[in-house]
N, C-alpha and C. Protein backbone atom coordinates (compact mmCIF):
# COMPACT_ATOMS: atom_id res chain seq x y z
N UNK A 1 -2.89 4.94 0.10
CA UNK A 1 -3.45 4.39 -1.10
C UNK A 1 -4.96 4.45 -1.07
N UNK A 2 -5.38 4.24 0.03
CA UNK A 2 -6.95 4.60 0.35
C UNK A 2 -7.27 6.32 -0.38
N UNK A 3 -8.68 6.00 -0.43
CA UNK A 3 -9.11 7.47 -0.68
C UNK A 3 -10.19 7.86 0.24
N UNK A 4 -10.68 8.91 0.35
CA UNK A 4 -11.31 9.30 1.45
C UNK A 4 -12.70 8.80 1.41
N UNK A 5 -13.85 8.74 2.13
CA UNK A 5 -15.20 8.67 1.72
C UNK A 5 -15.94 9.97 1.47
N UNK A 6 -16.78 9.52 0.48
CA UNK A 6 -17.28 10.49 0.13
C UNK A 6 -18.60 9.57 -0.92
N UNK A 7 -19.59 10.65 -0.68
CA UNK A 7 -21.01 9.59 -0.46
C UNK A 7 -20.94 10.02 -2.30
N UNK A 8 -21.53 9.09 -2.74
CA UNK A 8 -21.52 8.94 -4.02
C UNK A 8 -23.07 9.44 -4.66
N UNK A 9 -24.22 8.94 -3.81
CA UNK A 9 -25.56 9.77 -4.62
C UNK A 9 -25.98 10.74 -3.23
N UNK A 10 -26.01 11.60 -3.38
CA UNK A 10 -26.14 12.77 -2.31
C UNK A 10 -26.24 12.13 -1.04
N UNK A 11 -27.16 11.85 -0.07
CA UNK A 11 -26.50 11.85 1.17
C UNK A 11 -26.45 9.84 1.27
N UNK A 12 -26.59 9.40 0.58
CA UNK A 12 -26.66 7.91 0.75
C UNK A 12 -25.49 7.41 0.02
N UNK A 13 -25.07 6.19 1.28
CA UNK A 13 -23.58 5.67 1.05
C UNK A 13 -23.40 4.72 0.29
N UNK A 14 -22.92 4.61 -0.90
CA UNK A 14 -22.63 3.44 -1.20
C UNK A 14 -22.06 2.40 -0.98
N UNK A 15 -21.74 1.07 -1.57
CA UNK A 15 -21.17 -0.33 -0.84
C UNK A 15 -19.62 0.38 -0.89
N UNK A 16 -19.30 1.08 -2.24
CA UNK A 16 -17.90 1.26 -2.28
C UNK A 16 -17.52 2.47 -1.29
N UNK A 17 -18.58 3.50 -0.90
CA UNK A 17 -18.20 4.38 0.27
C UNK A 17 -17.87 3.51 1.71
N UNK A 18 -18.80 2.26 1.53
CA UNK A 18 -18.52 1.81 2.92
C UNK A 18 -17.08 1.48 3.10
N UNK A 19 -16.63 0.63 1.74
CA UNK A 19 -15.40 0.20 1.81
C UNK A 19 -14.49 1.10 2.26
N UNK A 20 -14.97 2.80 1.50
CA UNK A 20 -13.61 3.30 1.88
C UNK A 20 -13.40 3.95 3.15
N UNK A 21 -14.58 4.11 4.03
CA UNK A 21 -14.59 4.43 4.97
C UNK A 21 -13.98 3.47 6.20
N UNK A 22 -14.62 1.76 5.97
CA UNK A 22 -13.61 1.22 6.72
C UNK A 22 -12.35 1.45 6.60
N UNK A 23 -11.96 1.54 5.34
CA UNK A 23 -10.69 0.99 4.81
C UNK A 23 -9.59 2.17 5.60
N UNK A 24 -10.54 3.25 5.91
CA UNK A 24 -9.77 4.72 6.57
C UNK A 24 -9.38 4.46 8.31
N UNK A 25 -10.92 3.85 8.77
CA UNK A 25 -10.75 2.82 10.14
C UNK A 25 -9.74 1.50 10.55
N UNK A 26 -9.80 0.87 9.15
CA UNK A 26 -8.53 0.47 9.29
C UNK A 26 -7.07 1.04 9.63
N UNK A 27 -6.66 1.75 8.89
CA UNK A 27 -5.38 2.76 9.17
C UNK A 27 -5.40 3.31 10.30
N UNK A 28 -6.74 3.94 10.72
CA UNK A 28 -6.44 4.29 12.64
C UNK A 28 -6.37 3.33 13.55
N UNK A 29 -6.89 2.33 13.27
CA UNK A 29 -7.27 1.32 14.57
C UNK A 29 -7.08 0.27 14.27
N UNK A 30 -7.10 -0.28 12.86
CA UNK A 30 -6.68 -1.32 13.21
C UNK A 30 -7.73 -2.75 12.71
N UNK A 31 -7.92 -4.02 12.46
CA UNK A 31 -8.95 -4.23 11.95
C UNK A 31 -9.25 -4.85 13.19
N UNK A 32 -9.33 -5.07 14.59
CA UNK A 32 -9.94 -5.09 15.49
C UNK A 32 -10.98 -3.63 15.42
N UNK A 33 -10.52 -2.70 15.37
CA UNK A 33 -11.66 -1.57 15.56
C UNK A 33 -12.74 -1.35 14.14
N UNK A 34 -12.49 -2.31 13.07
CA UNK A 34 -13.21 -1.99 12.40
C UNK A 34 -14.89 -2.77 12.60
N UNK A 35 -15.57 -2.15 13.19
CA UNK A 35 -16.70 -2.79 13.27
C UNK A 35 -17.44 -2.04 12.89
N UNK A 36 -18.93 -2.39 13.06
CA UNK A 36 -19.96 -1.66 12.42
C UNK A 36 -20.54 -0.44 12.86
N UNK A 37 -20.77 -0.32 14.31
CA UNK A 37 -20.80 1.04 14.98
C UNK A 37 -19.70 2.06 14.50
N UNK A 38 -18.70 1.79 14.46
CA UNK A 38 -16.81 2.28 14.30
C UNK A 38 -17.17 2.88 13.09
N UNK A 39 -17.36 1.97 12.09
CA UNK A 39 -17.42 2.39 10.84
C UNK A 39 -18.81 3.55 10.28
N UNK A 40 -19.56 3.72 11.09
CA UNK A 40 -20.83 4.25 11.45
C UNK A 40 -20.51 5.23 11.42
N UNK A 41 -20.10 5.86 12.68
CA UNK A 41 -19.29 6.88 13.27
C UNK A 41 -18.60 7.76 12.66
N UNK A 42 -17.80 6.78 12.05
CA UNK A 42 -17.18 7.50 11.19
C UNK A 42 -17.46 7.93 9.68
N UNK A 43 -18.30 7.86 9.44
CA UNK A 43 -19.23 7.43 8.01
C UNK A 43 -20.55 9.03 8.35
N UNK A 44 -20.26 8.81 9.59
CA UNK A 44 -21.72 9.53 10.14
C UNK A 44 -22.92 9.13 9.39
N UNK A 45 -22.81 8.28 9.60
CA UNK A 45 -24.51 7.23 9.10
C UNK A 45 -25.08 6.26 10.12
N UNK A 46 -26.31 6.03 9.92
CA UNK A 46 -27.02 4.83 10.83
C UNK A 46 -26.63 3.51 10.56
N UNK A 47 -27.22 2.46 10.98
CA UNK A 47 -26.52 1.40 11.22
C UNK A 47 -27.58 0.81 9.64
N UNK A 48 -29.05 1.24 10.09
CA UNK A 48 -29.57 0.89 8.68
C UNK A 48 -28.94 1.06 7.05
N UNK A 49 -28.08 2.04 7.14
CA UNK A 49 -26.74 2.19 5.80
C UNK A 49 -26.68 1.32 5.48
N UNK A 50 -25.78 0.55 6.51
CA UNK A 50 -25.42 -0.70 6.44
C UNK A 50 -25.77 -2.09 6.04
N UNK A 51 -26.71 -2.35 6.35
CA UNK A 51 -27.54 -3.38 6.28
C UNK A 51 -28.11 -3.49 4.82
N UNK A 52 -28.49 -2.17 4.54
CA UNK A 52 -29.02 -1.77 3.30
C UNK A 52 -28.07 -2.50 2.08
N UNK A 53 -26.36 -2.24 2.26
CA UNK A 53 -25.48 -3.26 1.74
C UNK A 53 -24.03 -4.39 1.76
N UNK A 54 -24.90 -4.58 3.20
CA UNK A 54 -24.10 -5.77 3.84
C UNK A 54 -24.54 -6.70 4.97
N UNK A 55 -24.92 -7.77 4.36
CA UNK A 55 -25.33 -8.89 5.43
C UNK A 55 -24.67 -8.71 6.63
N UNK A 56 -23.31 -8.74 6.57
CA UNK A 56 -22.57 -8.60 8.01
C UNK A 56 -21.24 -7.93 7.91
N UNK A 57 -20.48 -7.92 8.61
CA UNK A 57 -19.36 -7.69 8.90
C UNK A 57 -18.44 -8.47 7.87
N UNK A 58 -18.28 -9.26 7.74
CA UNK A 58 -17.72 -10.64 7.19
C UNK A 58 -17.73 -9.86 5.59
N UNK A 59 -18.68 -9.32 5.23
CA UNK A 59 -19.41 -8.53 4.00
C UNK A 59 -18.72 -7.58 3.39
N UNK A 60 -18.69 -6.93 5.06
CA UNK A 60 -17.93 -5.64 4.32
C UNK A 60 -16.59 -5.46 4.32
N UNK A 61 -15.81 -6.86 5.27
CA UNK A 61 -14.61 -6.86 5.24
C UNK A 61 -14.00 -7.55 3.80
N UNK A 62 -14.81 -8.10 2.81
CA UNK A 62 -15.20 -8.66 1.28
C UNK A 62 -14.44 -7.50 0.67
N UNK A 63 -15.58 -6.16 0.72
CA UNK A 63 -16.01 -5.26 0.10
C UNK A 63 -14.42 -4.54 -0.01
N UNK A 64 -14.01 -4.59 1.47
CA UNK A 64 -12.55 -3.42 1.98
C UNK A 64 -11.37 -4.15 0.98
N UNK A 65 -11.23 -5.64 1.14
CA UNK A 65 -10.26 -6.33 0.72
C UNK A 65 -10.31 -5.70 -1.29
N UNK A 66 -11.54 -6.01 -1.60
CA UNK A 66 -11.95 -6.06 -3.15
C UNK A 66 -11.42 -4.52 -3.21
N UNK A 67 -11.82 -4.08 -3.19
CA UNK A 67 -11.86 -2.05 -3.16
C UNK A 67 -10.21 -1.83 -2.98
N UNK A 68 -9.29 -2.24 -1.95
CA UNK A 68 -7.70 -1.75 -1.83
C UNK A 68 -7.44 -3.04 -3.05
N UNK A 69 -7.87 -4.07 -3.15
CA UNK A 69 -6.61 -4.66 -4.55
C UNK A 69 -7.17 -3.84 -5.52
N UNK A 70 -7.70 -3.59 -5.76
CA UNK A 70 -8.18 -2.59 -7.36
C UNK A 70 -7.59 -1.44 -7.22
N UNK A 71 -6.97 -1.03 -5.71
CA UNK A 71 -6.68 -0.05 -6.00
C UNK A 71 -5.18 0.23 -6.11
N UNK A 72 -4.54 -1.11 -5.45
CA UNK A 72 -3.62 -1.67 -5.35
C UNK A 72 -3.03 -2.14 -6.82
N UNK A 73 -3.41 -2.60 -7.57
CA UNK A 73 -3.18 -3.27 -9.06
C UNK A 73 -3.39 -1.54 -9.97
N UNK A 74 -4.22 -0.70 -9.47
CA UNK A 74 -3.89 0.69 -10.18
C UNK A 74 -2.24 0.70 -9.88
N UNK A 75 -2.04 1.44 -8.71
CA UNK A 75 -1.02 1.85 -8.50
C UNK A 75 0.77 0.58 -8.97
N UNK A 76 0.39 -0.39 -8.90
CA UNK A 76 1.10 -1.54 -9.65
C UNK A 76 1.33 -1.42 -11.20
N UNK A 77 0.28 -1.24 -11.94
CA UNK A 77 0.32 -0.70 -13.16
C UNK A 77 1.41 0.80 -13.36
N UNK A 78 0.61 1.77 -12.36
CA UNK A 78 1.64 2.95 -12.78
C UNK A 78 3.31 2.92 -12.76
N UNK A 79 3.64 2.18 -11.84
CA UNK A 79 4.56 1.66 -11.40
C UNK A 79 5.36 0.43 -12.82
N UNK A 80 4.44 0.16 -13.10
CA UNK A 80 5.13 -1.04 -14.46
C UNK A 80 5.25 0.23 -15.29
N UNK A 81 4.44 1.21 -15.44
CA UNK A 81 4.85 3.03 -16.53
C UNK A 81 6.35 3.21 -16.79
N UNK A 82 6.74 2.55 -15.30
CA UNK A 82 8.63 3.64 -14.97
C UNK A 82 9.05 2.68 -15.86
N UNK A 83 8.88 1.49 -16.38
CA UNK A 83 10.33 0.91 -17.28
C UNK A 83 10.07 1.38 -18.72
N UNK A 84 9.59 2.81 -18.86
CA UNK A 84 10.09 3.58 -20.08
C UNK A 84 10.90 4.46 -19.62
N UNK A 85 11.76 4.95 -18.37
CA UNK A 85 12.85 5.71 -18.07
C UNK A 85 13.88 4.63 -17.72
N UNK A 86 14.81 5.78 -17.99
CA UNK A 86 16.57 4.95 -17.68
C UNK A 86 16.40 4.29 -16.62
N UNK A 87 17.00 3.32 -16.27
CA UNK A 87 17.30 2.72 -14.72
C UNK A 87 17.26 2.79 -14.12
N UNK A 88 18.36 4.14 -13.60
CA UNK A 88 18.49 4.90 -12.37
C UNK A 88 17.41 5.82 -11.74
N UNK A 89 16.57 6.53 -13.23
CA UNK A 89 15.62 7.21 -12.89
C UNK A 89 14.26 6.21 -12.18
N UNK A 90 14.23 5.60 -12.83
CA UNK A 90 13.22 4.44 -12.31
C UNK A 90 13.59 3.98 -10.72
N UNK A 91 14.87 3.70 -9.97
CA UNK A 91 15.07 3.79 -8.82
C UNK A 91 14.38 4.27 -8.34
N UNK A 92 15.10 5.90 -8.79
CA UNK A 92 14.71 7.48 -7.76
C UNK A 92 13.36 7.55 -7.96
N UNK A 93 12.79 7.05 -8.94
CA UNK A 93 10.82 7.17 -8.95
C UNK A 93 10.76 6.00 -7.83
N UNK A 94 10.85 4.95 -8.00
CA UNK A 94 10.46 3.87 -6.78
C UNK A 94 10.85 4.17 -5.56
N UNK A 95 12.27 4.57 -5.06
CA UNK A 95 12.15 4.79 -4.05
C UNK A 95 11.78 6.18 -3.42
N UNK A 96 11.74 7.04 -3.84
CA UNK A 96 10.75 8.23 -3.71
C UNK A 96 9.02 7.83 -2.90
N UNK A 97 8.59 7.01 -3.73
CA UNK A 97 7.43 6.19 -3.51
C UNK A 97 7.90 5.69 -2.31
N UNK A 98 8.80 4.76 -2.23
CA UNK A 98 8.45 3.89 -0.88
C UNK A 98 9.22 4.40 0.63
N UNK A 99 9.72 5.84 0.36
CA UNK A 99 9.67 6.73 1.24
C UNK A 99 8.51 7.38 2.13
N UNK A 100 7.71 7.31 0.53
CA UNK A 100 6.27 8.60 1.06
C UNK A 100 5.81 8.26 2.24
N UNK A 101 5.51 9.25 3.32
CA UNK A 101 5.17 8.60 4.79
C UNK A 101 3.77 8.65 4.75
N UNK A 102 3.66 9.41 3.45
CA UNK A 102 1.63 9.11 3.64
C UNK A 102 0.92 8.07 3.35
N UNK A 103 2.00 7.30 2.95
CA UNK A 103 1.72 5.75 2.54
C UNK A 103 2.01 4.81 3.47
N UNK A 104 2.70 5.07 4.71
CA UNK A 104 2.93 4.37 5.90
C UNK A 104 2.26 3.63 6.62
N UNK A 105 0.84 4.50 6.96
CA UNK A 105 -0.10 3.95 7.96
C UNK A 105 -0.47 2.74 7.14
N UNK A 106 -1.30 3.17 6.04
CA UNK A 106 -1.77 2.08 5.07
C UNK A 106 -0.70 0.96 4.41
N UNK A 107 0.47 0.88 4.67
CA UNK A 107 1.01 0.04 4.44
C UNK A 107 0.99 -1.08 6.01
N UNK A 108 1.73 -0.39 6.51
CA UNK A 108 1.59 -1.16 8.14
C UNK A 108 -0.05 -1.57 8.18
N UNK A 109 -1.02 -1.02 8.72
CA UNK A 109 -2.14 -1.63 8.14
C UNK A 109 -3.21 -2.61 7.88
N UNK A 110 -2.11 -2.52 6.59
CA UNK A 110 -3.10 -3.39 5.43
C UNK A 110 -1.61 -4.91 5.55
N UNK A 111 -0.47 -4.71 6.04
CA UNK A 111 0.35 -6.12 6.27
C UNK A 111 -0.44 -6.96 7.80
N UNK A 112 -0.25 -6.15 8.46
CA UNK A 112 -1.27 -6.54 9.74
C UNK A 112 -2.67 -7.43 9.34
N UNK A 113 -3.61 -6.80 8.61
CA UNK A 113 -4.32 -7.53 8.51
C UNK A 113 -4.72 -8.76 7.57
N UNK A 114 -3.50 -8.82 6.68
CA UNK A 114 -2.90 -9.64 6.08
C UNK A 114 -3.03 -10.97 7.09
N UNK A 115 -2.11 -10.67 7.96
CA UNK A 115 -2.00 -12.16 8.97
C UNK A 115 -3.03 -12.70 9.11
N UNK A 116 -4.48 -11.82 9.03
CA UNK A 116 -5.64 -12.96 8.92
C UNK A 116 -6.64 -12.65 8.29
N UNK A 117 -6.29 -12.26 6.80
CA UNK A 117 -6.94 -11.67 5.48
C UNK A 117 -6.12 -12.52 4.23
N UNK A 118 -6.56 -13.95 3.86
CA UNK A 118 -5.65 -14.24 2.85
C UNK A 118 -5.63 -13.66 1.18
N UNK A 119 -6.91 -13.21 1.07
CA UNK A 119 -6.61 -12.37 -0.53
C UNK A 119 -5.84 -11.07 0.12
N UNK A 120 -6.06 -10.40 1.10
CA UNK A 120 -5.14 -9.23 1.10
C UNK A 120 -3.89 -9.66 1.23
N UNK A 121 -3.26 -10.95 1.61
CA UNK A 121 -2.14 -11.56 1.86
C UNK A 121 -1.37 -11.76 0.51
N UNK A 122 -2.40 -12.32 -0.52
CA UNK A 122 -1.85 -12.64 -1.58
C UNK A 122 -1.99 -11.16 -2.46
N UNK A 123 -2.57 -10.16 -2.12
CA UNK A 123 -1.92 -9.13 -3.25
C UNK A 123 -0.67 -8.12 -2.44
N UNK A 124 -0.46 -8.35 -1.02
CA UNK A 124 0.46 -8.10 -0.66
C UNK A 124 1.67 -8.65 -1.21
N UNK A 125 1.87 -9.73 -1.35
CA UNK A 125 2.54 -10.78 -1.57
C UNK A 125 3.05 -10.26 -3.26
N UNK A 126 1.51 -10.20 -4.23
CA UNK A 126 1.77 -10.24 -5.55
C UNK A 126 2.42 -8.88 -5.67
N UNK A 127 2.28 -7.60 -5.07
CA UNK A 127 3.22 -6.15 -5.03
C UNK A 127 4.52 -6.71 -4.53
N UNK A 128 4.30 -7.42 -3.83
CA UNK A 128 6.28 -7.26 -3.30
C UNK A 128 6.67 -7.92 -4.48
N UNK A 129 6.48 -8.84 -4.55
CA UNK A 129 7.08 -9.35 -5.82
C UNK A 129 7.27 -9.03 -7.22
N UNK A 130 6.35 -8.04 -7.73
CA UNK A 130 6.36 -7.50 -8.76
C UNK A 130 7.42 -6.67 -8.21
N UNK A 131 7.16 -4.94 -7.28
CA UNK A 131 8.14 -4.36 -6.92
C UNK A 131 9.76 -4.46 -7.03
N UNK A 132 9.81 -5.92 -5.89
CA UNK A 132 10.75 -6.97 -6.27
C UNK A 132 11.59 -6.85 -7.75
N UNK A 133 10.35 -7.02 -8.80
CA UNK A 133 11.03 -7.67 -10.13
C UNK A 133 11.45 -6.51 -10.67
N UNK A 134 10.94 -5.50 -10.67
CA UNK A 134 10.96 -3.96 -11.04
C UNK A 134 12.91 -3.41 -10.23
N UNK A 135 12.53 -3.87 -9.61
CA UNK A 135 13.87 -3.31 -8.63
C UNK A 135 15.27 -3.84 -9.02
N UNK A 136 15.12 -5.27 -9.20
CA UNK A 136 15.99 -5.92 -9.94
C UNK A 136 16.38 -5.95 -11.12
N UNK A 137 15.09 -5.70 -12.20
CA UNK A 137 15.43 -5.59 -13.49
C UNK A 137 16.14 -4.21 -13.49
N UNK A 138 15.56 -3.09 -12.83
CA UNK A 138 16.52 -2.01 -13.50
C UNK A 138 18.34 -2.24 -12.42
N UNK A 139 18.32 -2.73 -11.79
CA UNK A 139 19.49 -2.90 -10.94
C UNK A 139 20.72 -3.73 -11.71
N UNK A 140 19.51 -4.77 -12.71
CA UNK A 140 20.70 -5.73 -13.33
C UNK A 140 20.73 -4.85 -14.58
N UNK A 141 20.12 -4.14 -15.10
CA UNK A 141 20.30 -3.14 -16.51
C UNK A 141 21.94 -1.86 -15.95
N UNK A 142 21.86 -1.97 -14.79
CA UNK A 142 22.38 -0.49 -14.28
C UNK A 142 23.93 -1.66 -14.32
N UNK A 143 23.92 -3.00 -13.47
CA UNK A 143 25.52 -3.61 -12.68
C UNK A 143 26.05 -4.65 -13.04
N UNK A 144 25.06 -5.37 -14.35
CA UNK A 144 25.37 -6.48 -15.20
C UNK A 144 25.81 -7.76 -14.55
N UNK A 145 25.27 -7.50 -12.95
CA UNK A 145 25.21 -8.72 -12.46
C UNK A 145 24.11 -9.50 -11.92
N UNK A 146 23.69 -10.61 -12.49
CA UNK A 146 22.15 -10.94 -11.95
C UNK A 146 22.42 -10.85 -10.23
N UNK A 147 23.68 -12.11 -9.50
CA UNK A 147 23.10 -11.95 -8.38
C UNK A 147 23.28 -11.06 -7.24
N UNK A 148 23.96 -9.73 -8.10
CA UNK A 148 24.41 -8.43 -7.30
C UNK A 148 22.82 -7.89 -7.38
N UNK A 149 22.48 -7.76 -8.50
CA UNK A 149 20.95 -7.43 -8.53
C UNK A 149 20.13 -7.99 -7.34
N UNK A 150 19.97 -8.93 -7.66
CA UNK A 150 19.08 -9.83 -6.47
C UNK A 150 19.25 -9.05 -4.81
N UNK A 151 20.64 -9.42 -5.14
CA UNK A 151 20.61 -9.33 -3.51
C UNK A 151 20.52 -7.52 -3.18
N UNK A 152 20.86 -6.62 -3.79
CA UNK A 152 20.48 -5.02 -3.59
C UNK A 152 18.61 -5.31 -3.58
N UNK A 153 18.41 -5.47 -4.10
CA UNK A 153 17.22 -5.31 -4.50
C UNK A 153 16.59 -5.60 -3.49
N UNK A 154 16.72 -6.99 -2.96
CA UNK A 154 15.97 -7.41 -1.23
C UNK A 154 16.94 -6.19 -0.06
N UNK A 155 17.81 -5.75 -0.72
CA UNK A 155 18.32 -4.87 0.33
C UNK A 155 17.02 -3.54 0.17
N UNK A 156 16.39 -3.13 -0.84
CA UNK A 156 16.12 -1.76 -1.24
C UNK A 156 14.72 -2.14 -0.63
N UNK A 157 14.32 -3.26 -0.93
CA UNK A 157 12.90 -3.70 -0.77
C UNK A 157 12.62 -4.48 0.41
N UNK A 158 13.62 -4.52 1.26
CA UNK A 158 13.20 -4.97 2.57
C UNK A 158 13.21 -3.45 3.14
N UNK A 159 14.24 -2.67 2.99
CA UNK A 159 14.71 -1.63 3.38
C UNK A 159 12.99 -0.38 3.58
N UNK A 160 12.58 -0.90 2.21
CA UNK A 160 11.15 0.28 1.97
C UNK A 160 9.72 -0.73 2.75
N UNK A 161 10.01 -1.97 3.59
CA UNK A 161 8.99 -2.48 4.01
C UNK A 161 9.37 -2.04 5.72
N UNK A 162 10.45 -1.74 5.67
CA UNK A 162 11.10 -1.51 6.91
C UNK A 162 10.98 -0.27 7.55
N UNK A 163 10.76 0.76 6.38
CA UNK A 163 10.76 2.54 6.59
C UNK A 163 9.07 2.20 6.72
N UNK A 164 8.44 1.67 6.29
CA UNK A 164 6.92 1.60 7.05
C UNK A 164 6.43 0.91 8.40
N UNK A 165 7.27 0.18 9.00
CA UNK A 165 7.06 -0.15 9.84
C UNK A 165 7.57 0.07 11.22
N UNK A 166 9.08 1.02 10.83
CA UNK A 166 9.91 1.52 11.90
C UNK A 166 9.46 2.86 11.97
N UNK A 167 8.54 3.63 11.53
CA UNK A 167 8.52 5.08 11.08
C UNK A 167 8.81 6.12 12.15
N UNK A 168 7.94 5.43 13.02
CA UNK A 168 7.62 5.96 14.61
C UNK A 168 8.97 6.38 15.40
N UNK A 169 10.45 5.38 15.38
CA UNK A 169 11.29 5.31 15.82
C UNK A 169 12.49 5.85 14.94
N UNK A 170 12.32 5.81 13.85
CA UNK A 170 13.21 6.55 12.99
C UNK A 170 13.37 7.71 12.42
N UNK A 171 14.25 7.89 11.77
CA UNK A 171 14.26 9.34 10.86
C UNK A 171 14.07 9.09 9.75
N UNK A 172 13.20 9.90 8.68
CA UNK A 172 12.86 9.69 7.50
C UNK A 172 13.63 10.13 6.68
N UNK A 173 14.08 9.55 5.99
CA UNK A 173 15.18 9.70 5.11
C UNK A 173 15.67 11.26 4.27
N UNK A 174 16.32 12.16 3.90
CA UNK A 174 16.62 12.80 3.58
C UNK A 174 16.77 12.72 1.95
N UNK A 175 16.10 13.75 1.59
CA UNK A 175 16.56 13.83 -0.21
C UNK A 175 17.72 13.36 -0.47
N UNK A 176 18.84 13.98 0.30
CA UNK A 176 20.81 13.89 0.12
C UNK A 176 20.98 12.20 0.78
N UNK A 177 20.05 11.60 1.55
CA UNK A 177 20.34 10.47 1.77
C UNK A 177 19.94 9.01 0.96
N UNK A 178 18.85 9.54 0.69
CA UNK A 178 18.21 9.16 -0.87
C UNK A 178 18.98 8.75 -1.63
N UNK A 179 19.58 9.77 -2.71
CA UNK A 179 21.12 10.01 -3.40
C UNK A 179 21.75 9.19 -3.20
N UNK A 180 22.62 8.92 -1.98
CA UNK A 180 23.66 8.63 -1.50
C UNK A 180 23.37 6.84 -1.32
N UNK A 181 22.12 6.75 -1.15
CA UNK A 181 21.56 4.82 -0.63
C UNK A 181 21.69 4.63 -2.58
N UNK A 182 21.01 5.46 -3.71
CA UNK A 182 21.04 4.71 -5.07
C UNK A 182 22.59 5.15 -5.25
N UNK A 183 23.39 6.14 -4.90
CA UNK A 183 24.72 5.95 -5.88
C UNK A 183 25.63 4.88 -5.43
N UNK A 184 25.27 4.33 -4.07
CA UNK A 184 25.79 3.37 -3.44
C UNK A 184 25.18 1.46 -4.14
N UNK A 185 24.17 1.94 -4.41
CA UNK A 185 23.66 0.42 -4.97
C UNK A 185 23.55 0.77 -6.64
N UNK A 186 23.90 1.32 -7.29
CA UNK A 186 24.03 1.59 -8.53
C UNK A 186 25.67 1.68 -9.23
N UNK A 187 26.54 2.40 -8.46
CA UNK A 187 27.75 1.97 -8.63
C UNK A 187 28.15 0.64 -9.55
């Protein structure tokens, strides 16, 4: 969900390059490794960059949090798009998405630093739950049962918090297996 850095007025970084450059340090390391040298480094800039727009650390971990919910509430929006397709199609768009393994690192992540990031906690929180509602509404449109809905739905959506965090140890799901997980919860 991150995007790459990339300096915005020719060679000088902006506050929002810094963000996205941590935000990239995050996904490798972790927010123990995100510090200011780290983020330097990887930025290939001096430490004066920095300073230039951020009191401290504390600052730019502000900046990282602000920068992924905006970018986070994009991708939430596109996602509210799918309830102009049928039901089922809306599934196969969602879970398609919460397959993508390029979305993995940054999911694992950005829950991690959740545990001691409470606005990133709470838009974590506010995606599952929307997701959540998305999953259910087309589930109860598809089986005309609210609490058959419910409960697939924490099956589909624990299931896609689970393919990000097991990735390492598992097999990634197959197109034909795909298929086979919605004709099984759509039935």
């Amino acid at each position: 969900m991150t995007t790459s850095v990339r300096r915005s007025r020719g060679s000088r970084l902006t506050a929002d390059d810094w963000a996205a450059a941590a935000l990239e340090v995050l996904v490798a390391e972790g927010i123990a490794g995100v510090d200011i040298n780290t983020v330097c480094k990887h930025a290939g800039v001096t430490r004066g960059s920095f300073y230039w727009h951020f009191s401290d650390l504390g600052a730019l971990h502000a900046a990282m949090a602000e920068r992924w919910i905006a970018e986070t509430r994009t991708v939430l929006e596109q996602l509210a798009e799918l309830d102009q397709l049928p039901a089922r199609e809306r599934l196969h768009a969602m879970t398609m998405h919460l397959v993508d393994d390029s979305n993995w690192g940054v999911e694992r992540a950005l829950r991690e630093w959740a545990r001691s990031e409470p606005r990133v906690a709470e838009m974590i929180a506010e995606g599952d739950s929307f997701v959540f509602s998305l999953v259910e509404g087309a589930l109860l449109e598809l089986r005309g049962d609210a609490a058959e809905a419910r409960v697939l739905a924490g099956l589909l959506v624990y299931a896609g918090i689970g393919f990000a965090h097991g990735q390492s140890g598992l097999p990634k799901p197959t197109a034909e297996e795909i298929e086979e997980l919605l004709r099984l919860v759509t039935r």
